[in-house]
Protein backbone atom coordinates (compact mmCIF):
# COMPACT_ATOMS: atom_id res chain seq x y z
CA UNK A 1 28.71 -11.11 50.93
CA UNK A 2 26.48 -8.83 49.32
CA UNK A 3 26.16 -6.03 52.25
CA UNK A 4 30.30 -6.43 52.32
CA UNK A 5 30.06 -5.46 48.72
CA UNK A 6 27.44 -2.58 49.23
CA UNK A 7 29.55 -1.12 52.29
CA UNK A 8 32.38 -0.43 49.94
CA UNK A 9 30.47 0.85 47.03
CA UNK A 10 28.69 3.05 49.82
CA UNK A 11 32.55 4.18 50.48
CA UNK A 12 33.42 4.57 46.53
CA UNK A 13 30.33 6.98 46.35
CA UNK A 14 31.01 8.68 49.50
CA UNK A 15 34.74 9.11 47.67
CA UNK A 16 33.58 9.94 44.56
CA UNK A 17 31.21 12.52 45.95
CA UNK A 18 33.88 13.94 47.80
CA UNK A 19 36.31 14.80 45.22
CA UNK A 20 33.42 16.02 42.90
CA UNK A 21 32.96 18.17 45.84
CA UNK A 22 36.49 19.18 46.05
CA UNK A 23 36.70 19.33 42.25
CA UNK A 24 33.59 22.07 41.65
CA UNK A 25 35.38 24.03 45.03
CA UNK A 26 38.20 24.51 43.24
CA UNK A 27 37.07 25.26 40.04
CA UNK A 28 34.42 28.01 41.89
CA UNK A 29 37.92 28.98 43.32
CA UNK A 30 40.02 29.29 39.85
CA UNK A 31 36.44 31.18 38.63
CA UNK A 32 35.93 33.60 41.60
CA UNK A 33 39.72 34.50 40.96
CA UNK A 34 39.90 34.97 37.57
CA UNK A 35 36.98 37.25 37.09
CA UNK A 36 38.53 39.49 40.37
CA UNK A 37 41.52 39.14 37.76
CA UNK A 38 39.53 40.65 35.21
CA UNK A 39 37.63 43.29 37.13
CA UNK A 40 41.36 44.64 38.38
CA UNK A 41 42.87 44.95 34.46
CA UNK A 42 39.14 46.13 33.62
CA UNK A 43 40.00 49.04 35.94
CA UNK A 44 43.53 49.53 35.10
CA UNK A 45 41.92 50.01 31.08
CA UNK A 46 39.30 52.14 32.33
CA UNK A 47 41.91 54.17 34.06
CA UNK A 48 44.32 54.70 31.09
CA UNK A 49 41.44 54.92 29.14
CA UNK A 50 40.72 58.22 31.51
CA UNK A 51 44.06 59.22 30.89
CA UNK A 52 44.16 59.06 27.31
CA UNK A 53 41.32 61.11 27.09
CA UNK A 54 42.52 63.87 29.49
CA UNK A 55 45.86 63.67 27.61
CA UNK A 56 43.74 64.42 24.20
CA UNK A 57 42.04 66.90 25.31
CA UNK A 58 44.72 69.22 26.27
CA UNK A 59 45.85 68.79 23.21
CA UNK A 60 43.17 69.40 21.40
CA UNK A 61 42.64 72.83 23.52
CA UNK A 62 47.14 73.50 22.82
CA UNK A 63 45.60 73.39 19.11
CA UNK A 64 43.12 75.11 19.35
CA UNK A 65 45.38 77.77 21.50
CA UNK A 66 48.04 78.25 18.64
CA UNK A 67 45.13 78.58 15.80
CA UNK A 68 44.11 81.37 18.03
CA UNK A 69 47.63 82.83 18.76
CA UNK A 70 48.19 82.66 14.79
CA UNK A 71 45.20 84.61 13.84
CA UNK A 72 46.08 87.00 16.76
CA UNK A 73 49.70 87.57 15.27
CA UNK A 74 48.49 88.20 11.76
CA UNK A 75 46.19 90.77 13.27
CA UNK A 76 48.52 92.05 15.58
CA UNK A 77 50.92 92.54 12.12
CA UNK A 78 48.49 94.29 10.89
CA UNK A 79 47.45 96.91 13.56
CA UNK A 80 50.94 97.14 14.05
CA UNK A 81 50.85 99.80 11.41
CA UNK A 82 47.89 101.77 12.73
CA UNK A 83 49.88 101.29 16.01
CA UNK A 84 52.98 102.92 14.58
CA UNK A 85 51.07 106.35 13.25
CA UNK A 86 49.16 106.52 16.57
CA UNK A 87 52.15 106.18 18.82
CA UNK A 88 53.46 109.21 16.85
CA UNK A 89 50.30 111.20 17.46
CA UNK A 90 50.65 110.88 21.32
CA UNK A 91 54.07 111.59 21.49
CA UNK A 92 53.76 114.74 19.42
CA UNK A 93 51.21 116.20 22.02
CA UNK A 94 53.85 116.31 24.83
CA UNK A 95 55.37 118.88 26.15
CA UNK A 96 58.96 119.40 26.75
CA UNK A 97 58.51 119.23 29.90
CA UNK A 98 56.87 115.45 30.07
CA UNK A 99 59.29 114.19 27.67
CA UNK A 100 61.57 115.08 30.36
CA UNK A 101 59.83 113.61 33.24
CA UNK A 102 60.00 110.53 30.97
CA UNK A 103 63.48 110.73 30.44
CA UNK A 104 64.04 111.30 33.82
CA UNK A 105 62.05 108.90 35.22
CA UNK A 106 64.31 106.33 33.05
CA UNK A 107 67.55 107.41 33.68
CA UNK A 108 66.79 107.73 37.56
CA UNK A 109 65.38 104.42 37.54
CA UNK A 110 68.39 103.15 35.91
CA UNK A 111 70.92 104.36 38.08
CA UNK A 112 68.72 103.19 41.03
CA UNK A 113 68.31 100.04 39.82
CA UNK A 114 64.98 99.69 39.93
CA UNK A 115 61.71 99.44 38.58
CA UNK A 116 59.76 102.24 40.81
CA UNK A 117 60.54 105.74 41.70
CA UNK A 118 58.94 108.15 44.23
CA UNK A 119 57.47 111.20 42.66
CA UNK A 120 59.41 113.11 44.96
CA UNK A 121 62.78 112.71 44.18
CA UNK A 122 61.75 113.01 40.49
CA UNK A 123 60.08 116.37 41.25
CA UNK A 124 63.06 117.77 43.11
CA UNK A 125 65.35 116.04 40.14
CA UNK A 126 63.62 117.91 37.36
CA UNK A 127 62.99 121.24 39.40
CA UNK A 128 66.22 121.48 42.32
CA UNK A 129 65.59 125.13 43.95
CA UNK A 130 61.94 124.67 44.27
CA UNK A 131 60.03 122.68 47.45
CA UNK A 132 58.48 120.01 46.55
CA UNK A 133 55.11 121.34 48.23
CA UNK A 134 55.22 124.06 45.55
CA UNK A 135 55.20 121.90 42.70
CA UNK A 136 53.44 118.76 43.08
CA UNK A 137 50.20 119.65 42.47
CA UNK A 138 51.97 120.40 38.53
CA UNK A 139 54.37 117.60 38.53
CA UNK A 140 50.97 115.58 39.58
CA UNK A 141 48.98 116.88 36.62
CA UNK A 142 51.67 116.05 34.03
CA UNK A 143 52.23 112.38 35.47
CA UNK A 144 48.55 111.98 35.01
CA UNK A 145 48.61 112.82 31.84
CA UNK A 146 51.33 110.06 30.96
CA UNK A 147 49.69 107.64 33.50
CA UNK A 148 46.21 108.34 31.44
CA UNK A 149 48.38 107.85 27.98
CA UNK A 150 49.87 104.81 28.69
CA UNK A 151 53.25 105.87 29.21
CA UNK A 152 54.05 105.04 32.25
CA UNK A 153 52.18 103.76 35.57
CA UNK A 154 51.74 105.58 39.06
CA UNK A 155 51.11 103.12 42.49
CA UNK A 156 50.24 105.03 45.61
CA UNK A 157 51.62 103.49 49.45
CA UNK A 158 50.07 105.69 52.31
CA UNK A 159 51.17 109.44 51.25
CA UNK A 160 54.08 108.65 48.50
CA UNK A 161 53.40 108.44 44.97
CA UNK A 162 55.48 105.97 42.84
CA UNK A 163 56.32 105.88 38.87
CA UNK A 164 57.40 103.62 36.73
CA UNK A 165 57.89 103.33 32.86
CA UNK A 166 55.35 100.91 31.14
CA UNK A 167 56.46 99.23 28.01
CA UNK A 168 54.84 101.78 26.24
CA UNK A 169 57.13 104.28 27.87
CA UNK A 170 60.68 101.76 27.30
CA UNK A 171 59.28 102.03 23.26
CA UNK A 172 59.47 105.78 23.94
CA UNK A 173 63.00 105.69 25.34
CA UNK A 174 64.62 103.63 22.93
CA UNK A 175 63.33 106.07 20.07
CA UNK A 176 64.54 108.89 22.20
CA UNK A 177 68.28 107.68 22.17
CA UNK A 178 67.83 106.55 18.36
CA UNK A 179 67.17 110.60 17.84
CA UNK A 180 69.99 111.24 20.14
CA UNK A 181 71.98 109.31 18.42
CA UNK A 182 71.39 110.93 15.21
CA UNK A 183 71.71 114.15 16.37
């Protein structure tokens, strides 16, 4: 009787061990996938944390940006001024003959309908019985002159020079008709 008892105890421990067994498996299992859980939303924070910080930082350099632009228009208010009495010294140095070539240039550009003219057809605009070969050495010099004031700009393609009025030279303009205007 006693190794018929000790059989089945042998089978309760083999049991018992068994489920233990199973038991610490699963809780490894419950473990291993909860800290994988953990690791993913650690990365997911991490990520947004990123985020966050790029986010800031652009906004921090936006602020930083407008600051700047705000200084730049009180300065900009203030040279405007000093601006004002110089843009009346350059145009007082031209000639009649470049304010014309300005006004030219705009109106042709205008009724063109676009932004850039050849030098040519302004020459043989302003000056009609001449050749152009004649006069483009002159018409050259005086568009140089504008091109080195700011007036307006000059792009060459192969042989052609092209013009074209620089805001500098629309400022001009729209004085120009005011005095029209008033005359």
């Amino acid at each position: 009787m006693i190794l018929f008892f000790n059989k089945k105890s042998d089978k309760r421990w083999d049991f018992l061990h068994l489920s233990l067994k199973n038991s610490f498996n699963n809780i490894k299992n419950d473990m291993g996938f909860i800290k994988s859980h953990i690791n993913s939303k650690n990365s997911q924070f991490e990520s947004k944390l990123t985020e966050m910080e790029r986010r800031i930082y652009r906004i921090e350099s936006m602020i930083h940006m407008l600051g700047q632009t705000q200084q730049s228009q009180t300065k900009i208010i203030e040279t405007t001024k000093d601006e004002e009495i110089k843009f009346k010294d350059d145009v007082s140095d031209f000639t009649n003959l470049q304010k014309s070539i300005l006004v030219t240039l705009f109106i042709l550009t205008k009724e063109a309908d676009t932004l850039w003219l050849g030098m040519k057809e302004l020459a043989q605009e302003i000056y009609p019985n001449k050749e152009y070969s004649s006069i483009r050495s002159m018409i050259s010099t005086y568009t140089d002159y504008l091109h080195d004031s700011g007036f307006i700009k000059k792009r060459r393609k192969g042989r052609d020079t092209y013009l074209s009025l620089t805001e500098k030279g629309l400022i001009f303009m729209d004085r120009e008709k005011i005095l029209e205007t008033r005359n």
